[in-house]
C-alpha atoms as a PDB file:
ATOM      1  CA  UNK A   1     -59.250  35.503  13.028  1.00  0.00           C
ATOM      2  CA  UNK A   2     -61.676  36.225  15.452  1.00  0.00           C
ATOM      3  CA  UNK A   3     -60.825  37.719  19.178  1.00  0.00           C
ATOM      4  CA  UNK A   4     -60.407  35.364  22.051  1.00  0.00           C
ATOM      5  CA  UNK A   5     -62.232  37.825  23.677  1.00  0.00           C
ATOM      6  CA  UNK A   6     -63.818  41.205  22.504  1.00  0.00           C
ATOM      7  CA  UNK A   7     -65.496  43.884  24.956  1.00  0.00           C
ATOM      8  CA  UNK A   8     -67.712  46.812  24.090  1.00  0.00           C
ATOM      9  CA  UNK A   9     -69.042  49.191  26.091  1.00  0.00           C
ATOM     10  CA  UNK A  10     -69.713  47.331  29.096  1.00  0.00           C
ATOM     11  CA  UNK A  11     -71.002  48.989  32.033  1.00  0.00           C
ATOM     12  CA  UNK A  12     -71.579  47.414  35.187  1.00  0.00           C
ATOM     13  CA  UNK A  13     -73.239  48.629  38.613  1.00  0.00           C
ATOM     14  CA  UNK A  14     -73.376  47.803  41.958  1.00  0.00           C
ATOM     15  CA  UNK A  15     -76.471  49.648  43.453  1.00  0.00           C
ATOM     16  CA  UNK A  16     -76.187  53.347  42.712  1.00  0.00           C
ATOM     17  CA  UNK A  17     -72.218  52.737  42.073  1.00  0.00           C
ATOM     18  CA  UNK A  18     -70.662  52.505  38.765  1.00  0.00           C
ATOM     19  CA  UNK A  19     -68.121  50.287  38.642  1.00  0.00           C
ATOM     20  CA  UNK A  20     -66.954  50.168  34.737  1.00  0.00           C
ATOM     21  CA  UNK A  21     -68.080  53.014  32.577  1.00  0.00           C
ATOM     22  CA  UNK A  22     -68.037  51.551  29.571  1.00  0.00           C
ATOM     23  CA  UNK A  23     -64.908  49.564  28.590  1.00  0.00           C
ATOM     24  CA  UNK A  24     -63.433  48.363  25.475  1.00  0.00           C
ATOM     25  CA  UNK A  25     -61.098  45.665  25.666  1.00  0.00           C
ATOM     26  CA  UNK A  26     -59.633  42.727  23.521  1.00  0.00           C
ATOM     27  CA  UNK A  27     -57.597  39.689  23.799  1.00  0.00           C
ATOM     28  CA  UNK A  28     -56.092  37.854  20.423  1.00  0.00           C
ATOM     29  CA  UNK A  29     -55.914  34.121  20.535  1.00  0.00           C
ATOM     30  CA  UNK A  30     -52.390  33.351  21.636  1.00  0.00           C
ATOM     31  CA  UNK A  31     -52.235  36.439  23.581  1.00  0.00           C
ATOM     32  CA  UNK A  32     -51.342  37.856  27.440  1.00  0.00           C
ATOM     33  CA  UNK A  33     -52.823  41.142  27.737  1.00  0.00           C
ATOM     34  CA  UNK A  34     -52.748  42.712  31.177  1.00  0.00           C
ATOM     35  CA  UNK A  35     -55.324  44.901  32.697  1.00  0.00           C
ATOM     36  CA  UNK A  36     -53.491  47.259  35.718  1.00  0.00           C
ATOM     37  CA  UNK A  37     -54.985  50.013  37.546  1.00  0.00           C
ATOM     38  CA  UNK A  38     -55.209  50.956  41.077  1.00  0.00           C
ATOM     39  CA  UNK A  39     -57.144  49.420  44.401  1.00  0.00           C
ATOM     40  CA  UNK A  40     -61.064  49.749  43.215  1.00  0.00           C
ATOM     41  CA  UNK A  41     -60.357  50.628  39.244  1.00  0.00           C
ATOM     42  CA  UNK A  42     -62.844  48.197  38.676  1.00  0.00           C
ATOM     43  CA  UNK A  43     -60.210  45.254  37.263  1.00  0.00           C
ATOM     44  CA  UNK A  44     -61.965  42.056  39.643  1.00  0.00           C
ATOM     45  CA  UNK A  45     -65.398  43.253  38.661  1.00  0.00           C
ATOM     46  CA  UNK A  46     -64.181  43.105  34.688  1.00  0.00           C
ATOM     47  CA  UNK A  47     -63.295  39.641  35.551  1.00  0.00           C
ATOM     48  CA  UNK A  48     -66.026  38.575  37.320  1.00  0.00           C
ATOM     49  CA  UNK A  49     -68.063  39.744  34.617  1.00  0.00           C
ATOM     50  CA  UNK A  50     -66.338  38.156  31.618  1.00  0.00           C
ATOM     51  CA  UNK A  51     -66.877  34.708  34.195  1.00  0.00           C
ATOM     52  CA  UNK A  52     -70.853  35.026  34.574  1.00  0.00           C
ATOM     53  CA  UNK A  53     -70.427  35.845  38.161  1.00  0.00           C
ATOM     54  CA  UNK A  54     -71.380  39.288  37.806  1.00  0.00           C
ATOM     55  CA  UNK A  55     -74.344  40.548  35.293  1.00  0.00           C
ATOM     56  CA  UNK A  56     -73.884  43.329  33.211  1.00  0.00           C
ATOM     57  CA  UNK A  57     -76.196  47.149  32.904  1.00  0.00           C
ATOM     58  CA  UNK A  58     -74.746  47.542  29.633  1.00  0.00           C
ATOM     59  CA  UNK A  59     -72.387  46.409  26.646  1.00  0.00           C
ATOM     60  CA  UNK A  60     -71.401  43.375  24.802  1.00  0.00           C
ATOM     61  CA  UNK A  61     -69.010  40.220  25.482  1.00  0.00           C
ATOM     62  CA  UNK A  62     -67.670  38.181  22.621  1.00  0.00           C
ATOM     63  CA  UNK A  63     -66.084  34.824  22.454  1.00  0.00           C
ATOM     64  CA  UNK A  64     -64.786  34.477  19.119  1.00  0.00           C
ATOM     65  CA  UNK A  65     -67.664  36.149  17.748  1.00  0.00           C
ATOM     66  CA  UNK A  66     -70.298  34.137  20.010  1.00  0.00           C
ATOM     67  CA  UNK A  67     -72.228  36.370  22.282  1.00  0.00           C
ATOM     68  CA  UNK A  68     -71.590  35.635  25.908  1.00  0.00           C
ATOM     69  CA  UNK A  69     -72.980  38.561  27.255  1.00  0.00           C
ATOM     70  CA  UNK A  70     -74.814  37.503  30.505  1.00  0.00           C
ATOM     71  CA  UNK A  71     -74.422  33.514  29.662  1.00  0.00           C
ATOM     72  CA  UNK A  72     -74.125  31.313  33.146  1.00  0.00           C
ATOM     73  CA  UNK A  73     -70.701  30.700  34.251  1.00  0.00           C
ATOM     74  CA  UNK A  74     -70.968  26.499  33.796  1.00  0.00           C
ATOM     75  CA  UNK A  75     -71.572  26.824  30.320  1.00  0.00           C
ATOM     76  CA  UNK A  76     -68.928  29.356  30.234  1.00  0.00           C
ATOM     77  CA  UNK A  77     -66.212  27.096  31.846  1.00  0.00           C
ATOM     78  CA  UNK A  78     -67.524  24.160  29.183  1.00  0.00           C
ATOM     79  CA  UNK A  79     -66.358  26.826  26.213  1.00  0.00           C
ATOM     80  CA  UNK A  80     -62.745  27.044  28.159  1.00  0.00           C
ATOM     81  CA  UNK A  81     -63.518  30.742  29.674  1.00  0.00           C
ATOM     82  CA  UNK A  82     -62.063  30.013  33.176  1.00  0.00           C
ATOM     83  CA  UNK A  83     -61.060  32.437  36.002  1.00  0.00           C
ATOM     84  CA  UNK A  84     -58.628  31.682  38.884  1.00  0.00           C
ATOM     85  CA  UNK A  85     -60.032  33.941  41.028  1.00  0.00           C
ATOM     86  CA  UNK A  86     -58.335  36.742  43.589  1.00  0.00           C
ATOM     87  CA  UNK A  87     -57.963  35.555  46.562  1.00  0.00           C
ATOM     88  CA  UNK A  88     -57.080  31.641  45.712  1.00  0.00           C
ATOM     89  CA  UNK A  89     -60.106  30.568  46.804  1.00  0.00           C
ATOM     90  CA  UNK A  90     -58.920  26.880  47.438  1.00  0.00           C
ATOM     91  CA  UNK A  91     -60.796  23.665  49.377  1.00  0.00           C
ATOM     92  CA  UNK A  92     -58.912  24.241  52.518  1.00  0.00           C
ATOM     93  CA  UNK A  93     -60.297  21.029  53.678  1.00  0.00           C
ATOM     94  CA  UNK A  94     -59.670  18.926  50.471  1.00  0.00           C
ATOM     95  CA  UNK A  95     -56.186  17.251  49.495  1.00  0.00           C
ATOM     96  CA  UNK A  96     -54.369  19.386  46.589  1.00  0.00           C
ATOM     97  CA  UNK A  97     -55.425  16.258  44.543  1.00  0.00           C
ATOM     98  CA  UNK A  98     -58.835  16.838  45.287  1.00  0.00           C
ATOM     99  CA  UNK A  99     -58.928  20.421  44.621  1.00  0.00           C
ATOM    100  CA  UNK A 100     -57.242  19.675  41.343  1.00  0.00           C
ATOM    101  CA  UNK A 101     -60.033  17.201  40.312  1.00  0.00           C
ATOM    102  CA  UNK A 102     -62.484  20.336  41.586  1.00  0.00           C
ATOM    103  CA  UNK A 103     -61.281  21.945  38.553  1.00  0.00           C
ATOM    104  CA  UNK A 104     -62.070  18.992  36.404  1.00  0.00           C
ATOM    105  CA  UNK A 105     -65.320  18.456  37.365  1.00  0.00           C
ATOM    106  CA  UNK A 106     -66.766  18.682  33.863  1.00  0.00           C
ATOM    107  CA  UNK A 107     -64.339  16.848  32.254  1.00  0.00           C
ATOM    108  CA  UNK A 108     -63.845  13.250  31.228  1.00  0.00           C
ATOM    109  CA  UNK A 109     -61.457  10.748  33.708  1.00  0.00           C
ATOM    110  CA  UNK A 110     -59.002  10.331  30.877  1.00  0.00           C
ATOM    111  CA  UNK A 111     -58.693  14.473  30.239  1.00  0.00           C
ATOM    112  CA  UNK A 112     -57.699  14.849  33.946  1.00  0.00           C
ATOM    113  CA  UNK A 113     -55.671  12.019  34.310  1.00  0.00           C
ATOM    114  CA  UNK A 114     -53.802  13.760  30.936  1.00  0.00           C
ATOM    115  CA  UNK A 115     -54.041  17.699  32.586  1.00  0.00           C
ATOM    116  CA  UNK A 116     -53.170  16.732  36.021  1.00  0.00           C
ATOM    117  CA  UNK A 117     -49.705  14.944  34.669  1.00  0.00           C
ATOM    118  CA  UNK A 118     -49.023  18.619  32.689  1.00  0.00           C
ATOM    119  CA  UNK A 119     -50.063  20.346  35.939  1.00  0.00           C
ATOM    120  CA  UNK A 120     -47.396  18.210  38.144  1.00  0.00           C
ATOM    121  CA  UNK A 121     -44.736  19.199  35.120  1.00  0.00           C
ATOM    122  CA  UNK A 122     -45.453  22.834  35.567  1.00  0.00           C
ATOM    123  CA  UNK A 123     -46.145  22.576  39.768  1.00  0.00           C
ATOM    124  CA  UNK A 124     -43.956  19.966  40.938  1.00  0.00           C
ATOM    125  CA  UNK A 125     -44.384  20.685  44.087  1.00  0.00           C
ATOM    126  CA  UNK A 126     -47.766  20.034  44.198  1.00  0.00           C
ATOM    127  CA  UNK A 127     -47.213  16.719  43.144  1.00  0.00           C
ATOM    128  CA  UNK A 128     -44.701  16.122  45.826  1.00  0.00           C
ATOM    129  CA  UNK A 129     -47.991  17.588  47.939  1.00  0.00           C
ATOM    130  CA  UNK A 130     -50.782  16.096  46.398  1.00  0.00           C
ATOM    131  CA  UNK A 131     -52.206  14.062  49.620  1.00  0.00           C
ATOM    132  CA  UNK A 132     -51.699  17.047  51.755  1.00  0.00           C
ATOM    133  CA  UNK A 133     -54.506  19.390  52.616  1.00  0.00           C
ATOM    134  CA  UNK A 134     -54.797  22.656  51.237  1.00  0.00           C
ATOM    135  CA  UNK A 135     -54.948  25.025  54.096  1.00  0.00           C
ATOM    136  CA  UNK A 136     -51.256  23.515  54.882  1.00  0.00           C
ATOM    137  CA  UNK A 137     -49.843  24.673  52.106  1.00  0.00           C
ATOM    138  CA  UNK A 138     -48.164  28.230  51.788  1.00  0.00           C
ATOM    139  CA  UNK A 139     -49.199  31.608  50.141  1.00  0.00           C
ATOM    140  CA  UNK A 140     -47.315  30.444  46.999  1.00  0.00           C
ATOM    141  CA  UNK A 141     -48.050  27.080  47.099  1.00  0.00           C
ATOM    142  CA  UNK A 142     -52.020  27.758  47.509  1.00  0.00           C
ATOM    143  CA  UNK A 143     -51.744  30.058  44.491  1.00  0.00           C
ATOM    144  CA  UNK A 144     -50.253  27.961  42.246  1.00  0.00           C
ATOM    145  CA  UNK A 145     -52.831  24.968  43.152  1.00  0.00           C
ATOM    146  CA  UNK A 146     -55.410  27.407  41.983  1.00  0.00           C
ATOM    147  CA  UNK A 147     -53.820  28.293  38.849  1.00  0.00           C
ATOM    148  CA  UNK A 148     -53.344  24.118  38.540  1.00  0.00           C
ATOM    149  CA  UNK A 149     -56.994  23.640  39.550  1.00  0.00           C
ATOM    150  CA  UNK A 150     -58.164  26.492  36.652  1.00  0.00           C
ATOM    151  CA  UNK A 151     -55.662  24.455  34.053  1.00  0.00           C
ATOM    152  CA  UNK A 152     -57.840  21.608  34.997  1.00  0.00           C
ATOM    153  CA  UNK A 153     -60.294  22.758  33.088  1.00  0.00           C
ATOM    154  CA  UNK A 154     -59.036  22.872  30.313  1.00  0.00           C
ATOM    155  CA  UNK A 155     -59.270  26.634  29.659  1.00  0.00           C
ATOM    156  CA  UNK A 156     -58.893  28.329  26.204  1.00  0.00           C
ATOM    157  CA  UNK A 157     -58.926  31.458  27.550  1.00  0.00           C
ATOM    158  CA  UNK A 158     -57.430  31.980  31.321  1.00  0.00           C
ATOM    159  CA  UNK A 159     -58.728  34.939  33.279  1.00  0.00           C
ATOM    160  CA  UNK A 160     -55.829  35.266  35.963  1.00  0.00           C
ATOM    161  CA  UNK A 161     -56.779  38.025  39.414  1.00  0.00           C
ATOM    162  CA  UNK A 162     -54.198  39.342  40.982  1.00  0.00           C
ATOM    163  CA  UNK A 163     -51.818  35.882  41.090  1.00  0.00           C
ATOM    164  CA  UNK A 164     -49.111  37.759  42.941  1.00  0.00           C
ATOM    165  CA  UNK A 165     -51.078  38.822  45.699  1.00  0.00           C
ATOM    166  CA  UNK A 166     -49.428  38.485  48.942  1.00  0.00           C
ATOM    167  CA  UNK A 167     -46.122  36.548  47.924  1.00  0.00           C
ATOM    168  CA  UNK A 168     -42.744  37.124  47.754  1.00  0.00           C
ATOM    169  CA  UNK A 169     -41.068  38.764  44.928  1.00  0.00           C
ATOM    170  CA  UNK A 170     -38.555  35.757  44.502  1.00  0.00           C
ATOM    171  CA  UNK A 171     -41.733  33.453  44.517  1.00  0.00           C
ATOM    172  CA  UNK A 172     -43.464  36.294  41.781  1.00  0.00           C
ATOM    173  CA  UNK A 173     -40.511  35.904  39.597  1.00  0.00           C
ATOM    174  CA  UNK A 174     -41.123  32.772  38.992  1.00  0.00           C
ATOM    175  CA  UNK A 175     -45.066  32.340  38.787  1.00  0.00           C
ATOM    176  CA  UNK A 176     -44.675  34.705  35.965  1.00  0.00           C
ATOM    177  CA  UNK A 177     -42.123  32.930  33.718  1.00  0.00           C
ATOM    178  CA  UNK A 178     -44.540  29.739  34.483  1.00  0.00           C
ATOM    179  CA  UNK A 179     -47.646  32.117  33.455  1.00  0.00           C
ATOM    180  CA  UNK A 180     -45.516  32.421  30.156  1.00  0.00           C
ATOM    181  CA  UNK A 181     -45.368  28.491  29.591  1.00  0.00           C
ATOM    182  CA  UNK A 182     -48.929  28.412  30.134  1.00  0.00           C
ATOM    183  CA  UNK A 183     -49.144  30.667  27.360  1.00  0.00           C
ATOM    184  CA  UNK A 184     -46.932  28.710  25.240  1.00  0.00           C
ATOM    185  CA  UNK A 185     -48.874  26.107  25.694  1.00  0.00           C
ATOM    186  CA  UNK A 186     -51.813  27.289  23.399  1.00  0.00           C
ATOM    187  CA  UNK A 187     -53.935  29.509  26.337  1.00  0.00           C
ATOM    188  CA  UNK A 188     -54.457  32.701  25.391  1.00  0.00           C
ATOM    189  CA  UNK A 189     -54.285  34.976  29.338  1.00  0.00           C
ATOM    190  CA  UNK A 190     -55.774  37.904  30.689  1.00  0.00           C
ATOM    191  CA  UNK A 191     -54.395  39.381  33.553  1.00  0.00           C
ATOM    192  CA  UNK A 192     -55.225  41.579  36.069  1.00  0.00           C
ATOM    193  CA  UNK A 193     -52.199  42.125  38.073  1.00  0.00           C
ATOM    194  CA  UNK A 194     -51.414  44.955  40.785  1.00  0.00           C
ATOM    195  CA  UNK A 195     -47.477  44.634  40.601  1.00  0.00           C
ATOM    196  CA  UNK A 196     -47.921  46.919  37.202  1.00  0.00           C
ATOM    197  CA  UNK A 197     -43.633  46.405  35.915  1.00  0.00           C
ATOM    198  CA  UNK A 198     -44.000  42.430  36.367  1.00  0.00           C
ATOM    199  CA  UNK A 199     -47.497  42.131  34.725  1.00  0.00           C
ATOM    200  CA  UNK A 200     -45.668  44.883  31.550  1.00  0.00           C
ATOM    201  CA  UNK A 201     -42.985  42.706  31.336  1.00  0.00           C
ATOM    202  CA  UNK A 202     -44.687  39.305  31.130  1.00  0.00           C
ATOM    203  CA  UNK A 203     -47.855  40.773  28.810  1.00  0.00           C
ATOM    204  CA  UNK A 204     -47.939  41.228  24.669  1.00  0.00           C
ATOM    205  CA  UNK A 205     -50.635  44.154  24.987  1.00  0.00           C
ATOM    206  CA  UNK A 206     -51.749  46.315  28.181  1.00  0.00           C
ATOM    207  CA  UNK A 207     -54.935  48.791  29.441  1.00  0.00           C
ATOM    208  CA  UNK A 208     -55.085  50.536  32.439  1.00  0.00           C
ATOM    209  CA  UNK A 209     -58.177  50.878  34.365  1.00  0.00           C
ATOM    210  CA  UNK A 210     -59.417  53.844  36.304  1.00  0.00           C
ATOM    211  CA  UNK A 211     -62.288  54.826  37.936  1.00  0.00           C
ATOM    212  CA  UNK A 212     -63.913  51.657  35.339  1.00  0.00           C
ATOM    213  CA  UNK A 213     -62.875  53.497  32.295  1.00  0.00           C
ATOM    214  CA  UNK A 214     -59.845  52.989  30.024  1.00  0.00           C
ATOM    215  CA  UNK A 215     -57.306  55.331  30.464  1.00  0.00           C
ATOM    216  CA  UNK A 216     -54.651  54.368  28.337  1.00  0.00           C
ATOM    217  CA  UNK A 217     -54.211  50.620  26.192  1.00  0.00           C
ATOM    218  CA  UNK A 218     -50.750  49.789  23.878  1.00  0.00           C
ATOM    219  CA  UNK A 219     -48.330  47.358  23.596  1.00  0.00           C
ATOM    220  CA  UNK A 220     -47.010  46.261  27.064  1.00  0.00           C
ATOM    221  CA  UNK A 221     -43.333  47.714  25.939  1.00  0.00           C
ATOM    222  CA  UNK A 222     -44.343  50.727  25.190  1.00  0.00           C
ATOM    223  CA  UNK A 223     -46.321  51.162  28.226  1.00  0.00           C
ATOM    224  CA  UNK A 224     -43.557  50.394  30.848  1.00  0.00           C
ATOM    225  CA  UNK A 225     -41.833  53.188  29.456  1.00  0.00           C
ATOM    226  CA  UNK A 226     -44.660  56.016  29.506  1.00  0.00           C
ATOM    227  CA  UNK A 227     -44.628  58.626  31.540  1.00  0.00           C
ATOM    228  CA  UNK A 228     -48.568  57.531  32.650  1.00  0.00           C
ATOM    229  CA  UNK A 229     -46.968  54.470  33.988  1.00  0.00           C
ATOM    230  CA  UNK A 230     -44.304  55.633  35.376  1.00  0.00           C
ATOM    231  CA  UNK A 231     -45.520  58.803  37.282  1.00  0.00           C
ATOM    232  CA  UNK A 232     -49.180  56.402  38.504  1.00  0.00           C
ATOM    233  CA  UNK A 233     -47.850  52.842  38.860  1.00  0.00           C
ATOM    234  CA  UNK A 234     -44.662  52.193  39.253  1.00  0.00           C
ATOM    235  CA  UNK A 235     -43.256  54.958  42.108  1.00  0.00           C
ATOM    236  CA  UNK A 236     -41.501  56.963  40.000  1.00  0.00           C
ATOM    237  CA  UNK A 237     -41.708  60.877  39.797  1.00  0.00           C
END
């Protein structure tokens, strides 16, 4: 079967700057690979790239088999490639309803109606919170309305940035097992994730990023236990 999502050689720039340097990277169907590497690696502009928000100098992006290199990020979200972004990036000023529907803006009334009910299953609290505004919501809340708003969609694959970004570890815990049900439920995930042991444990496969090349790339198991890891990522000498 053909990769969710298959990368070759891509090189991006910003200006003079190179931000990846030619990376390889792919995600089976079913999949959570995680992409870790330290503050400016390159991991959000990898993303953004895969998404259509950033355009790349070199390289190839494939969608089972379908050349997305470069394609516009609307008809990227109608073939289910769909980022929740670093950051959160919610409607501050629109209910959590609202921002859920946001997500669903390309999809029919009967597909949200059907989402949003899986989305209150997996987020009850933001049914509880559904009239409320987003910028009253906390850290933990926000991020999981923009995980809910990216399910909107309807994604088949799920570019996650950095989801644990500025939340407690208690509140971390459990975003990850839920990023696991997403799985479950048929959407294959890449992650980029900072908080390297939680985004080892939760993953199938792994790469690490530096300086935008691949430095290392195996099974997320065997990874957490490298000495790479270990000495780099997760504060052990």
């Amino acid at each position: 079967m053909a990769a969710a999502l298959d990368i070759k050689g891509l090189k991006v720039s910003y200006g003079n700057i190179q931000a990846l340097r030619g990376v390889d990277l792919t995600v089976e169907e079913g999949e959570i690979v995680t992409l870790i590497g330290a503050n400016g690696a390159g991991k959000s502009t990898l993303m953004n790239t895969v998404a259509g928000l950033v355009r790349t100098r070199e390289g190839a992006i494939h969608h089972y088999e379908e050349d997305i290199t470069g394609m516009d990020t609307r008809e990227l979200v109608k073939r289910g490639i769909i980022l929740a972004p670093e950051g959160r990036q919610i409607f501050p000023d629109l209910s959590v309803k609202d921002n859920l529907l946001m997500g669903g803006y390309l999809r029919s009334d009967k597909e949200n109606d059907e989402t949003m009910k899986t989305v209150f299953e997996l987020f009850p609290i933001l049914e509880e919170r559904q009239n409320q505004m987003g910028l009253t919501l906390s850290g933990g809340e926000q991020q999981m309305l923009a995980i809910g708003r990216a399910l909107m969609a309807g994604p088949k694959l799920l570019l996650l940035d950095e989801p644990s970004l500025g939340l407690a570890p208690i509140i971390v815990s459990n975003l990850f097992k839920l990023i696991k049900r997403i799985r479950d439920m048929g959407v294959t995930i890449l992650l980029v994730e900072q908080n390297a042991r939680i985004a080892l444990k939760t993953a199938d496969r792994a790469y690490v990023l530096e300086s935008g090349r691949i430095v290392a790339a195996d099974r997320a198991d065997v990874l957490l236990k490298s000495d790479l890891i270990e000495k780099s990522y997760l504060g052990k000498s």
